[in-house]
Protein backbone atom coordinates (compact mmCIF):
# COMPACT_ATOMS: atom_id res chain seq x y z
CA UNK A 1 127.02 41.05 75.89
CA UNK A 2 127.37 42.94 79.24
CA UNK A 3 125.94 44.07 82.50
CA UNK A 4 126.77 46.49 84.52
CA UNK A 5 125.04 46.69 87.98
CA UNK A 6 125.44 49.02 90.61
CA UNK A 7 123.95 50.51 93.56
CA UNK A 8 123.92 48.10 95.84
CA UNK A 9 125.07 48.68 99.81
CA UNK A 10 124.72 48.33 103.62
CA UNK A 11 120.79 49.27 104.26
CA UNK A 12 119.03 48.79 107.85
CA UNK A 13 115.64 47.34 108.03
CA UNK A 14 113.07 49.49 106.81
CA UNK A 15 115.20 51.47 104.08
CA UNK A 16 115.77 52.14 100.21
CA UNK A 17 117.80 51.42 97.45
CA UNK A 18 118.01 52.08 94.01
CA UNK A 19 119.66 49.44 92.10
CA UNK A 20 120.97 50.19 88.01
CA UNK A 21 122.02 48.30 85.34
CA UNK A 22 123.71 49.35 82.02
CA UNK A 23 123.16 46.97 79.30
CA UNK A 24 125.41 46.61 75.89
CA UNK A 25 125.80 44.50 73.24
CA UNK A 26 122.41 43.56 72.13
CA UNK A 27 119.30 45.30 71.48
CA UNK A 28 118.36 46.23 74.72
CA UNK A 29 114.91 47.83 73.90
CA UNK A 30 113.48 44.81 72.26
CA UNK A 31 114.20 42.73 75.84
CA UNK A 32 112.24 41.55 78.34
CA UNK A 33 114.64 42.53 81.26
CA UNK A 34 114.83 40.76 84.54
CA UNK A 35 116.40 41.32 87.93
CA UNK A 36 117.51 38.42 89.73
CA UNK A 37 118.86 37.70 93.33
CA UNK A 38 121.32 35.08 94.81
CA UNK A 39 121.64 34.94 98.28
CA UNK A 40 124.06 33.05 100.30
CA UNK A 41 123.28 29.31 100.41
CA UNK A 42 120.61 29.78 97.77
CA UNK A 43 119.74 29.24 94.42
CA UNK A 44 119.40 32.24 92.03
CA UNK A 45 115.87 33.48 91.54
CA UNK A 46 114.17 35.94 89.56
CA UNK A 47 112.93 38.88 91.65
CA UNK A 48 110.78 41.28 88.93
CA UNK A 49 110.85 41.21 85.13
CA UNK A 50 109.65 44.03 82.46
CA UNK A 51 108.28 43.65 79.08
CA UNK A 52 110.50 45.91 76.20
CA UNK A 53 108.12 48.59 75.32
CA UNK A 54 105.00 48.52 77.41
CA UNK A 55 107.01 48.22 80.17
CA UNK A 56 104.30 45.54 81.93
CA UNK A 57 105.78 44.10 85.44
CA UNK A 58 105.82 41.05 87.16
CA UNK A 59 107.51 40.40 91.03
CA UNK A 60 108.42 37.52 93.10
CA UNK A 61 105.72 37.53 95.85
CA UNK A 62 108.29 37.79 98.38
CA UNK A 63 108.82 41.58 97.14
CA UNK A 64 105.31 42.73 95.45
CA UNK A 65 104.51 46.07 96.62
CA UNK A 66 107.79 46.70 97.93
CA UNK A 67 109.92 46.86 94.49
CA UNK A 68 109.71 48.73 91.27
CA UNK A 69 111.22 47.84 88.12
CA UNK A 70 111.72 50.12 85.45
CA UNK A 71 113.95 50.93 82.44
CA UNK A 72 115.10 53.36 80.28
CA UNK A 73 115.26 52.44 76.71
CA UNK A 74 117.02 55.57 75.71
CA UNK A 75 119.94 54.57 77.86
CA UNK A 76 120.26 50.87 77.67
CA UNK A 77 119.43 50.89 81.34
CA UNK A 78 117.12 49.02 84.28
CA UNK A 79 116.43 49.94 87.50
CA UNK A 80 115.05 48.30 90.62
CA UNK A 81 113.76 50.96 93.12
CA UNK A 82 113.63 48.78 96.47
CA UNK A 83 111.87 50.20 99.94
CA UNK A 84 111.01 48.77 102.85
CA UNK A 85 113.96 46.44 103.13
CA UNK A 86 114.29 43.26 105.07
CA UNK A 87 116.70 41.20 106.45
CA UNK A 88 115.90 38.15 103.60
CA UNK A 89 116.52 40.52 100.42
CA UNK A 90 120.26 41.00 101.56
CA UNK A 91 121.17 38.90 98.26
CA UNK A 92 123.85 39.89 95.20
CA UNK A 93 121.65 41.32 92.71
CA UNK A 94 121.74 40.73 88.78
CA UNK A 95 120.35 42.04 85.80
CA UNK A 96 119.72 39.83 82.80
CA UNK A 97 118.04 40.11 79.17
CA UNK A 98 114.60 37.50 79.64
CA UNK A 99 111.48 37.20 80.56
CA UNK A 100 111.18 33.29 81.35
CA UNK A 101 114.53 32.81 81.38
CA UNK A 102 117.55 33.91 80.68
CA UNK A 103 118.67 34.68 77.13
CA UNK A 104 122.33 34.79 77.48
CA UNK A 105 125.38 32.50 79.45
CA UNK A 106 127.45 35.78 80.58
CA UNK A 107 126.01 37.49 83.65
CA UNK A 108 127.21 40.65 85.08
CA UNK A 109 129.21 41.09 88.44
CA UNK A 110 126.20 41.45 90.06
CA UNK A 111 125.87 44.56 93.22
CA UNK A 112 125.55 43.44 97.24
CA UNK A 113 122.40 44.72 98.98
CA UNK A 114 123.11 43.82 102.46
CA UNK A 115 119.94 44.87 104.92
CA UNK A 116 121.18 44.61 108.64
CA UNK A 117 120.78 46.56 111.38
């Protein structure tokens, strides 16, 4: 199993991002696929989460109406389109097969958003 993120950077207040993740070893498009966050000091939590074909959503409060989640079952891929940044989603940022929780022990690298101005 593997994750690839990417995407992530230096952002001031206010902007975008568009965060990927390339998935292998497992079936990706019978996943639910989640993105999670860890930010300094903090424990890891789940930011949105996708169902495999539908494609229903779910978000953290915190970033409702701010992030999208979305995949690509063609490609093995999920995406997290992220606007109106704040200071309190600068976080590493993971992908992860599960809905509830996660279904496997190896996590990716995981990609920096850093929102500062």
């Amino acid at each position: 199993v593997q994750f690839v993120e990417s995407g992530g950077g230096l952002v001031r207040p206010g902007g975008s991002l568009r965060l990927t993740c390339v998935a292998s070893g497992f079936t990706f498009s019978t996943k639910h696929m989640s993105w999670y966050r860890q930010a300094p000091g903090k424990e890891r939590e789940r930011v949105a989460r996708i169902t495999p074909t539908i494609g229903k959503t779910q978000y953290l409060d915190a970033v409702e109406g701010r992030f999208i989640i979305s995949r690509d079952n063609s490609k093995d891929a999920l995406y997290l389109d992220m606007s109106d940044l704040k200071p309190e989603d600068t976080a590493v940022y993971y992908c992860m097969a599960g809905g509830a929780s996660p279904l496997f022990d190896t996590w990716g690298q995981g990609t920096q958003v850093t929102v500062s101005s």
